[in-house]
Protein backbone atom coordinates (compact mmCIF):
# COMPACT_ATOMS: atom_id res chain seq x y z
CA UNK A 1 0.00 0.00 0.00
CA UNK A 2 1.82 3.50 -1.10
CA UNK A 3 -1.28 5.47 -0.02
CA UNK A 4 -2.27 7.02 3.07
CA UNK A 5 -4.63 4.43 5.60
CA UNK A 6 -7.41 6.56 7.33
CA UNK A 7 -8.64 5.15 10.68
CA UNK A 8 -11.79 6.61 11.96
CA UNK A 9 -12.60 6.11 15.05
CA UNK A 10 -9.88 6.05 18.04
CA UNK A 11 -11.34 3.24 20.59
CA UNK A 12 -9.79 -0.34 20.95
CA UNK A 13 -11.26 -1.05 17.30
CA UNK A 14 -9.28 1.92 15.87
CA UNK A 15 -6.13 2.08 17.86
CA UNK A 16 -5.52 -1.73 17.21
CA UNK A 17 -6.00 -1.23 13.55
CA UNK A 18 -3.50 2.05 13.28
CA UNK A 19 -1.32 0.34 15.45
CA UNK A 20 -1.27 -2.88 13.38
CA UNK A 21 -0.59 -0.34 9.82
CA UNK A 22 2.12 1.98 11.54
CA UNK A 23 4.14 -0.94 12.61
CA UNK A 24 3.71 -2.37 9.26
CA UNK A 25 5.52 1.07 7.28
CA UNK A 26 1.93 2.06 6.49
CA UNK A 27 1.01 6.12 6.56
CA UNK A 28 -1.41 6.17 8.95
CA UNK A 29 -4.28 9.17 9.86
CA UNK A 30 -5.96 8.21 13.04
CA UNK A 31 -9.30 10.69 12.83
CA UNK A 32 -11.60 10.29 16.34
CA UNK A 33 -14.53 13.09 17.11
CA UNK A 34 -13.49 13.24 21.13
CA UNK A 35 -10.70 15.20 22.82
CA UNK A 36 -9.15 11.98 23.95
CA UNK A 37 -8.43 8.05 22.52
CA UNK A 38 -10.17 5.11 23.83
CA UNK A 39 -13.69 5.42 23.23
CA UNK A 40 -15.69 3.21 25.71
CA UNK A 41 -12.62 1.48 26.89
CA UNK A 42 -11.12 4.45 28.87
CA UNK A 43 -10.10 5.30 32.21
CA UNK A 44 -10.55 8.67 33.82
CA UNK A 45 -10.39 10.79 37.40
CA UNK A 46 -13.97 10.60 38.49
CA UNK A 47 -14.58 14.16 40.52
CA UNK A 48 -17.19 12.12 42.83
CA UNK A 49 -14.91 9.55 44.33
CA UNK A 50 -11.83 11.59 43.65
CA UNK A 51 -10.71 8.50 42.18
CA UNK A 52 -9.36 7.22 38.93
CA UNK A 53 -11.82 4.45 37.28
CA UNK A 54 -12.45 2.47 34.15
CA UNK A 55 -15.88 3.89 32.42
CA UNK A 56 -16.33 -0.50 32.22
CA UNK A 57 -15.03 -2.98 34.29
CA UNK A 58 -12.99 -5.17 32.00
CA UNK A 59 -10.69 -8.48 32.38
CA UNK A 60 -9.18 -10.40 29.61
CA UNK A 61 -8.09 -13.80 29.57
CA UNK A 62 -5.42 -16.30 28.30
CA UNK A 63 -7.84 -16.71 25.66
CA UNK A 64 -8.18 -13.45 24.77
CA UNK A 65 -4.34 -14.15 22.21
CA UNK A 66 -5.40 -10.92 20.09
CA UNK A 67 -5.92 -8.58 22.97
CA UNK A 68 -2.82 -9.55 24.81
CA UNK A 69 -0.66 -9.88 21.69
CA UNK A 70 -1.52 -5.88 20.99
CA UNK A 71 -1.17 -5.02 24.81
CA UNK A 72 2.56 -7.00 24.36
CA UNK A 73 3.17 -4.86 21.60
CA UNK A 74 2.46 -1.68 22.85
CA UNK A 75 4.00 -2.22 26.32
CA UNK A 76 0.67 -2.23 27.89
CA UNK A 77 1.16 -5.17 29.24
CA UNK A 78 3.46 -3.67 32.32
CA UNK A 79 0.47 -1.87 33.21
CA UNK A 80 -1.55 -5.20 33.89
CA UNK A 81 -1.33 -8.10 36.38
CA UNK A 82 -1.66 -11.94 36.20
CA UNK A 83 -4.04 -13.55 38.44
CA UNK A 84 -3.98 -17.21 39.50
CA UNK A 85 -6.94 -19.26 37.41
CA UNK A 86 -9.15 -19.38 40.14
CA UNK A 87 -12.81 -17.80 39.36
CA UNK A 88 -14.63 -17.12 43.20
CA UNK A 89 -17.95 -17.63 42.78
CA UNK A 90 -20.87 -16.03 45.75
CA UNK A 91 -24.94 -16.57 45.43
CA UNK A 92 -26.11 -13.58 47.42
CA UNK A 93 -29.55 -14.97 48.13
CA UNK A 94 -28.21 -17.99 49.37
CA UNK A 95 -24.44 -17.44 50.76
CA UNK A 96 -23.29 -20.65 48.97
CA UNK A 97 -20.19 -20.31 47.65
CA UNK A 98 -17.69 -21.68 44.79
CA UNK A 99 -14.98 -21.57 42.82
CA UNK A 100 -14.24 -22.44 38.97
CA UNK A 101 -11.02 -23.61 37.97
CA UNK A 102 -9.19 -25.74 34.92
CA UNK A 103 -8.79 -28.75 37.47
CA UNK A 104 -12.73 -28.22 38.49
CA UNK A 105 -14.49 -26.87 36.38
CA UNK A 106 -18.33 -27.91 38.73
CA UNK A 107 -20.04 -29.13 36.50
CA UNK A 108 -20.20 -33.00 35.01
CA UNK A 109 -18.71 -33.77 31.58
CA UNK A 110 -21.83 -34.35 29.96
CA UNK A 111 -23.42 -31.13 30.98
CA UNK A 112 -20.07 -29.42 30.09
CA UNK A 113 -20.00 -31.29 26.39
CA UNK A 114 -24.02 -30.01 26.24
CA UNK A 115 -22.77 -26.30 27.70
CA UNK A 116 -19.98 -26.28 24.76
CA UNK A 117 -22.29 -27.09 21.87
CA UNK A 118 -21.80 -31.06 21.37
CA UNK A 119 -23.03 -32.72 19.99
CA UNK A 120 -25.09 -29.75 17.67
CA UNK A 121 -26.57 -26.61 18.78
CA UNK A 122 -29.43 -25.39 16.65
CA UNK A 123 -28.85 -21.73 15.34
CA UNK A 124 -32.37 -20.24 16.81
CA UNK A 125 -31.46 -22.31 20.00
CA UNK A 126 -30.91 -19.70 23.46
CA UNK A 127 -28.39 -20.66 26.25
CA UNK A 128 -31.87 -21.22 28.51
CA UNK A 129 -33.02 -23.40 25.89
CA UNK A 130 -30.31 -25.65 26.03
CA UNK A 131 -29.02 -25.28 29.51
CA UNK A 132 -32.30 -24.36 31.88
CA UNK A 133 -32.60 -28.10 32.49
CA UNK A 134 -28.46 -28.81 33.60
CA UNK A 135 -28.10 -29.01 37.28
CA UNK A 136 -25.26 -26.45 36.96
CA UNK A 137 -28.00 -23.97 34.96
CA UNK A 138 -28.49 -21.09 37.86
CA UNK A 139 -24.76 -21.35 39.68
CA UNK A 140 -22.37 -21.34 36.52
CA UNK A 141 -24.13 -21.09 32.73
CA UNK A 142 -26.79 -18.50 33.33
CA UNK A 143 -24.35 -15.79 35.27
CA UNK A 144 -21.58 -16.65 32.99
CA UNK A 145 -24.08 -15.99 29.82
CA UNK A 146 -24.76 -12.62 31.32
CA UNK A 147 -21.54 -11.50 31.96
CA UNK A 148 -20.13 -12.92 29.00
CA UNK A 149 -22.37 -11.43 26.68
CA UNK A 150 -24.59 -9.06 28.26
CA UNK A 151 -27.78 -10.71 27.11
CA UNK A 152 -30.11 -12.75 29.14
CA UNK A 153 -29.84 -16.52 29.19
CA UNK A 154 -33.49 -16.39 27.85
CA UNK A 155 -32.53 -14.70 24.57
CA UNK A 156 -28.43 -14.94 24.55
CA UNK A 157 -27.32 -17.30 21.42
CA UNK A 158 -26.42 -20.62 22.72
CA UNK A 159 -23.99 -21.09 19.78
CA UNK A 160 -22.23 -18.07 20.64
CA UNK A 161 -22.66 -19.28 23.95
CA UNK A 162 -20.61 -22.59 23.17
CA UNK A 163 -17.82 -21.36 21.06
CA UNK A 164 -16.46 -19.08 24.06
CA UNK A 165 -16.81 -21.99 26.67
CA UNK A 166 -15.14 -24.28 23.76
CA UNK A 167 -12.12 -21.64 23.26
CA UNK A 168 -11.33 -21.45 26.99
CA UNK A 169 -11.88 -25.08 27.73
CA UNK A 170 -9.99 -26.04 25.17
CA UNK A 171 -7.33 -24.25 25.54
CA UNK A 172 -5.95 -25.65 28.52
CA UNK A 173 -5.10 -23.93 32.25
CA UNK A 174 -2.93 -21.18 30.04
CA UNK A 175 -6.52 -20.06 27.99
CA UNK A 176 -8.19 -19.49 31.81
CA UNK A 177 -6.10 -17.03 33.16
CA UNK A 178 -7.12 -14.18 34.06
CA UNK A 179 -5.06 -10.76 32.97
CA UNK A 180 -6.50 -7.54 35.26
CA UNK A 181 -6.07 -3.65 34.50
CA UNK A 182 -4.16 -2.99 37.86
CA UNK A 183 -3.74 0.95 37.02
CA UNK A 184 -6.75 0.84 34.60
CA UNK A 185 -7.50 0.27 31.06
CA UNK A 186 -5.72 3.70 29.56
CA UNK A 187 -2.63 2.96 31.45
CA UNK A 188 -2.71 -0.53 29.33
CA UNK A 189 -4.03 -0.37 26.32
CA UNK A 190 -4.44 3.74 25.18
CA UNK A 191 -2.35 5.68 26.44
CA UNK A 192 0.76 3.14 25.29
CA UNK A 193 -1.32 3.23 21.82
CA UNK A 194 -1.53 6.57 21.04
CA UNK A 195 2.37 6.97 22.12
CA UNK A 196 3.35 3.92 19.45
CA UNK A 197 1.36 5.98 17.06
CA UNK A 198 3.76 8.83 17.52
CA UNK A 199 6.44 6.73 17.62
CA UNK A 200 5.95 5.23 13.70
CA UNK A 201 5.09 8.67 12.59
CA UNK A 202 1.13 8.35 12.74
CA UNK A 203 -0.81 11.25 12.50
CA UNK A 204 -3.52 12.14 15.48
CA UNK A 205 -6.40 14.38 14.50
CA UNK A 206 -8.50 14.56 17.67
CA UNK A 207 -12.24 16.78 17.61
CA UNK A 208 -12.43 15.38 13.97
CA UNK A 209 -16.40 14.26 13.48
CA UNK A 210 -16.94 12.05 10.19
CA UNK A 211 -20.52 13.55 8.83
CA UNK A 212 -20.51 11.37 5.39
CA UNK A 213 -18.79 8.63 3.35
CA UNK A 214 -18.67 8.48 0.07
CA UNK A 215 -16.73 6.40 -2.95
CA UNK A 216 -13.45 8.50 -2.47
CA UNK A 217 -14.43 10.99 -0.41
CA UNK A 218 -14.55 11.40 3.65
CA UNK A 219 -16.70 14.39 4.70
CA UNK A 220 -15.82 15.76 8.37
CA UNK A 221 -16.69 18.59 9.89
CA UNK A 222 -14.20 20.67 8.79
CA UNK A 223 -14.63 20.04 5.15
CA UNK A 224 -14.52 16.81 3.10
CA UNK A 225 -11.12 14.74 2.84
CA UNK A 226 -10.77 13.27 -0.90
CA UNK A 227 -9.10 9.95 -0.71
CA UNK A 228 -6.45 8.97 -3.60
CA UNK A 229 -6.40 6.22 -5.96
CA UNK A 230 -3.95 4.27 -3.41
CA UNK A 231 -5.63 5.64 -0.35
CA UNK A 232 -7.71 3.44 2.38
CA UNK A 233 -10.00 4.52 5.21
CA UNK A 234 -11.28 2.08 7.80
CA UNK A 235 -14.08 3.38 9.78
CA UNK A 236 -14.10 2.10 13.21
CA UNK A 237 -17.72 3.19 14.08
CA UNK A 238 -20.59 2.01 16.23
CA UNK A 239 -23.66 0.73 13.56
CA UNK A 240 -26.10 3.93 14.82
CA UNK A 241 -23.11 6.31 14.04
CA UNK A 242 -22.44 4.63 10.38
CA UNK A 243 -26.19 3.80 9.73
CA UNK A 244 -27.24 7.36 8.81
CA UNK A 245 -24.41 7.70 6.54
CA UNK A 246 -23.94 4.07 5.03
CA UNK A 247 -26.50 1.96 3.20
CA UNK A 248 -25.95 -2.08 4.51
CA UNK A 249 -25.41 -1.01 7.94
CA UNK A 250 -28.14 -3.25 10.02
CA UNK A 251 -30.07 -2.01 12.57
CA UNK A 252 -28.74 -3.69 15.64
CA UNK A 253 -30.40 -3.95 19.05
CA UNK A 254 -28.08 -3.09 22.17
CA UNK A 255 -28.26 -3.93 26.01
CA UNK A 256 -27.36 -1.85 28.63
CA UNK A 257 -24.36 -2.66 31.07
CA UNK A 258 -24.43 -0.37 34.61
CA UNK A 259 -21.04 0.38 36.66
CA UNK A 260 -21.16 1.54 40.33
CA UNK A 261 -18.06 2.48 42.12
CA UNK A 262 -18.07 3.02 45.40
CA UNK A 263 -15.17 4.74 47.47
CA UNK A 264 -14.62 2.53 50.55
CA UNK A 265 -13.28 4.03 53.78
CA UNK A 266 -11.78 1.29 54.88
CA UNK A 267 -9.83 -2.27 53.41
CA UNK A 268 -12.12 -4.53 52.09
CA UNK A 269 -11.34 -7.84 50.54
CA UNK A 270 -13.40 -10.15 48.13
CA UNK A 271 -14.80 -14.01 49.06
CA UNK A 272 -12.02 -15.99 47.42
CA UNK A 273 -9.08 -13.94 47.68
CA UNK A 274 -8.83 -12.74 44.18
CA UNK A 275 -9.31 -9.18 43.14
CA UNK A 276 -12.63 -10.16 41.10
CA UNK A 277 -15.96 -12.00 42.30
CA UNK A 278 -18.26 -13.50 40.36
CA UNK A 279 -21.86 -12.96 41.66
CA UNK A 280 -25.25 -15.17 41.74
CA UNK A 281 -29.02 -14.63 42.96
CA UNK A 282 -28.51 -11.00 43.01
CA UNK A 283 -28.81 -7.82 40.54
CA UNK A 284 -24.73 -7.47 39.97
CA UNK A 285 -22.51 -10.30 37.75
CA UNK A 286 -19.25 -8.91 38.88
CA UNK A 287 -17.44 -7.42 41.45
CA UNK A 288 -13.94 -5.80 41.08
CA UNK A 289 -11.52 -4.42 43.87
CA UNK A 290 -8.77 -1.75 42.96
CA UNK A 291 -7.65 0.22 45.58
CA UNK A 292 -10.15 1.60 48.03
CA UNK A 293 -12.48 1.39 44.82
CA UNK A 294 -14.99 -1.71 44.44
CA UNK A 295 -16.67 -1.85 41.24
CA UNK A 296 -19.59 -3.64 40.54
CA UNK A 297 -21.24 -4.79 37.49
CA UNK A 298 -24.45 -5.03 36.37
CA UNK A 299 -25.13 -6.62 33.00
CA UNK A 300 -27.99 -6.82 30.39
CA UNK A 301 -28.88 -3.80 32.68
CA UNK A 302 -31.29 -1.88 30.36
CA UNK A 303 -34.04 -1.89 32.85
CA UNK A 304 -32.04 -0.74 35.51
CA UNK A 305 -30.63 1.91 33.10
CA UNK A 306 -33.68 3.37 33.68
CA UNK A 307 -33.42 3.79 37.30
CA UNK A 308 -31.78 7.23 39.29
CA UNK A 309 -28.50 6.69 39.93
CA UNK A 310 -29.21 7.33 43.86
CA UNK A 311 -31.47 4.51 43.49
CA UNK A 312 -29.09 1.71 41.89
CA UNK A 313 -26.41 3.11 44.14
CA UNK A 314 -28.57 2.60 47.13
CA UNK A 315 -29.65 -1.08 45.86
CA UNK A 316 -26.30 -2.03 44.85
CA UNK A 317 -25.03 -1.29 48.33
CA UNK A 318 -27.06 -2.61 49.69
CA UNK A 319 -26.31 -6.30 48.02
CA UNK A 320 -22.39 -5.71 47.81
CA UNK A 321 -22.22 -4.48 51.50
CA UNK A 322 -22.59 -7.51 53.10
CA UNK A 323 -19.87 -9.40 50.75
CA UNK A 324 -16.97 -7.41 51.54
CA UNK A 325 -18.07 -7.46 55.83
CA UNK A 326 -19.67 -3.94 55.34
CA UNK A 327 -22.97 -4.92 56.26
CA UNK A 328 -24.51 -1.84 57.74
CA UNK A 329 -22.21 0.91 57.05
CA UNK A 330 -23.73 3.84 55.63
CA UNK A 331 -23.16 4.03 51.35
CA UNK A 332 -19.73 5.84 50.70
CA UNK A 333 -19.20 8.02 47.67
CA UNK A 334 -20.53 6.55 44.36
CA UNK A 335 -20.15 7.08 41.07
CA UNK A 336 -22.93 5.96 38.94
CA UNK A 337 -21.99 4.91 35.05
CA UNK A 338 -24.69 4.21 32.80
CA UNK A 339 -23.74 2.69 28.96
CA UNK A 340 -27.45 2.40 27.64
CA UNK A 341 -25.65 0.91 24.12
CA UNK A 342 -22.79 -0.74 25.82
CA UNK A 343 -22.94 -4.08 23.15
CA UNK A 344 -25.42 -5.34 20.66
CA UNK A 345 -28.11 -8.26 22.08
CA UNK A 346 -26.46 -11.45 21.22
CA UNK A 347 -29.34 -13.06 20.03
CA UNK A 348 -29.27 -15.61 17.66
CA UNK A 349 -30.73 -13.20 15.14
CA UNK A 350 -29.18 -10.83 16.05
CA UNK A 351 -25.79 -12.60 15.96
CA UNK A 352 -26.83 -13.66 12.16
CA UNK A 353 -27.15 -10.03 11.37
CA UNK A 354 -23.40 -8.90 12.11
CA UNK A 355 -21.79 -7.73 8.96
CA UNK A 356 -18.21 -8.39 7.86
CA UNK A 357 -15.49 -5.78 7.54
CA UNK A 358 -16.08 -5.19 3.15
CA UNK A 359 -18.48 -2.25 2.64
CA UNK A 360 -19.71 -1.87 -0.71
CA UNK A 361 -16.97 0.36 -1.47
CA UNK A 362 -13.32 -1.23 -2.28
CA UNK A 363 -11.25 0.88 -0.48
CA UNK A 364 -13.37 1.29 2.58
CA UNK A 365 -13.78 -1.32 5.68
CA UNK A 366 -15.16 -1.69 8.73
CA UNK A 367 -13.69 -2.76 12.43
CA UNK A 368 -15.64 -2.86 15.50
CA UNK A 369 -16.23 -5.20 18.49
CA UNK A 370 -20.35 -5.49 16.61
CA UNK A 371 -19.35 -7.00 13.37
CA UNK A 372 -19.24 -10.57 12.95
CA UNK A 373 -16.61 -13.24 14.60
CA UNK A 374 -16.77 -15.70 17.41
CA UNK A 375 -16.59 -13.42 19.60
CA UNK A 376 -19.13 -11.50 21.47
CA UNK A 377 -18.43 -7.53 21.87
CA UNK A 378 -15.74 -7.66 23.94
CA UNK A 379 -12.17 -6.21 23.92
CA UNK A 380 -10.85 -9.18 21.90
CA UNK A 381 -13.48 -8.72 19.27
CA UNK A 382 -12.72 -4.67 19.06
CA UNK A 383 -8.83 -5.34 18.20
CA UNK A 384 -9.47 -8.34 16.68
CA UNK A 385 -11.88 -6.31 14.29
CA UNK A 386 -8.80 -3.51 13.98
CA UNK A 387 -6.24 -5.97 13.11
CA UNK A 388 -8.14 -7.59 10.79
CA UNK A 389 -9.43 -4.16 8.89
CA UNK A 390 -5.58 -3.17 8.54
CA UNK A 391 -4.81 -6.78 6.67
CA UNK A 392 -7.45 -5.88 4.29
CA UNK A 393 -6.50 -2.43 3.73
CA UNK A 394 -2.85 -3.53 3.78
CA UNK A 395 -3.72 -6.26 1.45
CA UNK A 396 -1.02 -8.03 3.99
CA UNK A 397 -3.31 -11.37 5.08
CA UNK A 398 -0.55 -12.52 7.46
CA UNK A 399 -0.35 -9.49 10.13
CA UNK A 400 -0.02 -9.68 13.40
CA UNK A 401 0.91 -7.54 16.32
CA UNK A 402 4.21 -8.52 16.93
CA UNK A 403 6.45 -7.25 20.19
């Protein structure tokens, strides 16, 4: 490629793709509408809890090989920490707890064969379809489905379902451990983005708002951006940004995902001595400790969404307190976080719907955790998406993010 490579769009998607192309010799325009990289995958100082926080709570695992190549590549990966492959589980209704690991995984073989697709999995078939009936259906597959892909076990794709649980079983004790962002997800995979940018001679044009796309043209707010015969853009959109301006785009539904973080004023620790907890019989999935901060997440949230935030706050509290041995202290400082499109709904028709990376244009692709892959919208799928947009606009099949 001898032309120029426009990214659009500077969140995981978009940084992993620009990344890939600048390390490859590739002129490289990075174009994002915000002040700042990262998209919703940041971290920032949150003037509530006069702390700094992660907009979502996020952990990757050995599984996740794109992710953690690109954070190895960037140097990110100093800014993260390796957790033992131990998965605390607590049922809040109940107080039983338990732990997933590679050596026990609680749950029989057959029901883990029927949880990872075998023998067959019908396409229209949901994880509650398949799974309601398991013994291991309200402990393990139904808060894993949530968290996993932030869609109800009622309506969440059970072959989408299987593939992850086949991936990570799979792949052995290495594929099931857990990778944490101990100073936060900027300090490990943005911040050390943007600065490899600079360092291959990208360029970084920041309050730059794509308005229209056409067959060699880019039209931003300041003016449009003609795009030579050698010249490819990748547009590293969500589908309700690119919809109005693209025909093809589908019309995805989304789900909610809601973050509280709550300042503690005094040490906590989680059931199971890891920094993360995963949660049953209660409104959260996950809870995170960082710090004095304990973040907890609710997912497939949208009708909590729709709740005041001194409402959830006072509800989440209320569940969480009790977990950490803070049962009855009066609700510290909270910060609320709301992200009322935070993935698509990984339905099986919706999953069906998820486009590729060609647009109808030649020179013009697409990367973004919602097009189609085996993953669901996650941070794997968003550089996954980015690395593969740069091979095709690279025409270079074999890159990879190498350190």
């Amino acid at each position: 490629m001898s032309g120029t490579l426009h990214v659009v769009g500077a969140g995981l998607a978009g940084l992993a793709c620009a990344v890939a192309a600048a390390r490859a010799g590739a002129r490289v325009v990075l174009h994002e509408s915000a002040g700042h990289a990262g998209g919703r995958c940041r971290s920032f100082r949150d003037a509530t809890i006069d702390r700094v926080i992660d907009n979502g709570t996020h952990l990757l695992l050995g599984v996740n090989r794109t992710a953690l190549a690109f954070a190895n590549c960037i140097g990110g990966d100093e800014a993260m920490g390796r957790a033992d492959a131990l998965f605390p589980f607590l049922d809040v209704a109940t107080g039983e707890r338990w732990s997933l690991s590679p050596a026990s995984l609680a749950a029989r073989p057959l029901e883990l064969m029927q949880a990872c697709g075998l023998p067959w999995t019908a396409r229209s078939e949901t994880v509650a379809m398949r799974l309601r009936p398991t013994k291991s259906y309200r402990r393990i597959w139904e808060p894993l489905c949530v968290a996993a892909l932030n869609t109800s076990a009622d309506d969440a794709s059970a072959r989408l379902f299987a593939g992850l649980l086949r991936m990570a079983v799979l792949g052995g004790t290495k594929a099931l451990v857990p990778w944490t962002f101990d100073a936060g997800l900027s300090a490990a995979l943005v911040a050390p983005a943007v600065a490899t940018l600079a360092t291959f001679g990208a360029e970084l044009r920041f309050r730059h708002r794509l308005l229209g796309v056409g067959p060699r043209i880019l039209e931003f707010d300041d003016g449009p951006l003609p795009l030579g015969p050698a010249d490819r853009a990748v547009l590293a959109l969500p589908p309700w940004i690119l919809r109005p301006m693209m025909d093809g785009i589908p019309n995805l539904s989304s789900r909610a995902i809601v973050n509280a973080h709550f300042r503690l004023e005094g040490p906590a620790a989680l059931p199971g001595g890891q920094p993360f907890l995963g949660v049953a019989g209660g409104l959260s999935q996950w809870l995170a400790l960082r710090g004095d901060v304990l973040s907890v997440t609710v997912s497939a949230a949208d009708r909590l969404a729709e709740e005041p935030a001194a409402a959830i706050a006072d509800a989440l509290w209320r569940e969480v307190a009790p977990v950490i041995g803070q049962d009855g202290c009066p609700q510290p400082a909270t910060r609320i976080m709301k992200e009322r499109r935070a993935t698509i709904a990984h339905t099986p028709d919706e999953v069906r719907r998820r486009p590729g990376a060609h647009t109808s244009f030649p020179n013009l692709y697409l990367a973004g955790d919602w097009l189609a892959g085996p993953w669901p919208c996650t941070i794997e799928a968003a550089v996954a998406s980015g690395l593969r947009a740069a091979r095709l606009a690279l025409g270079r099949p074999q890159l990879a993010f190498a350190s």
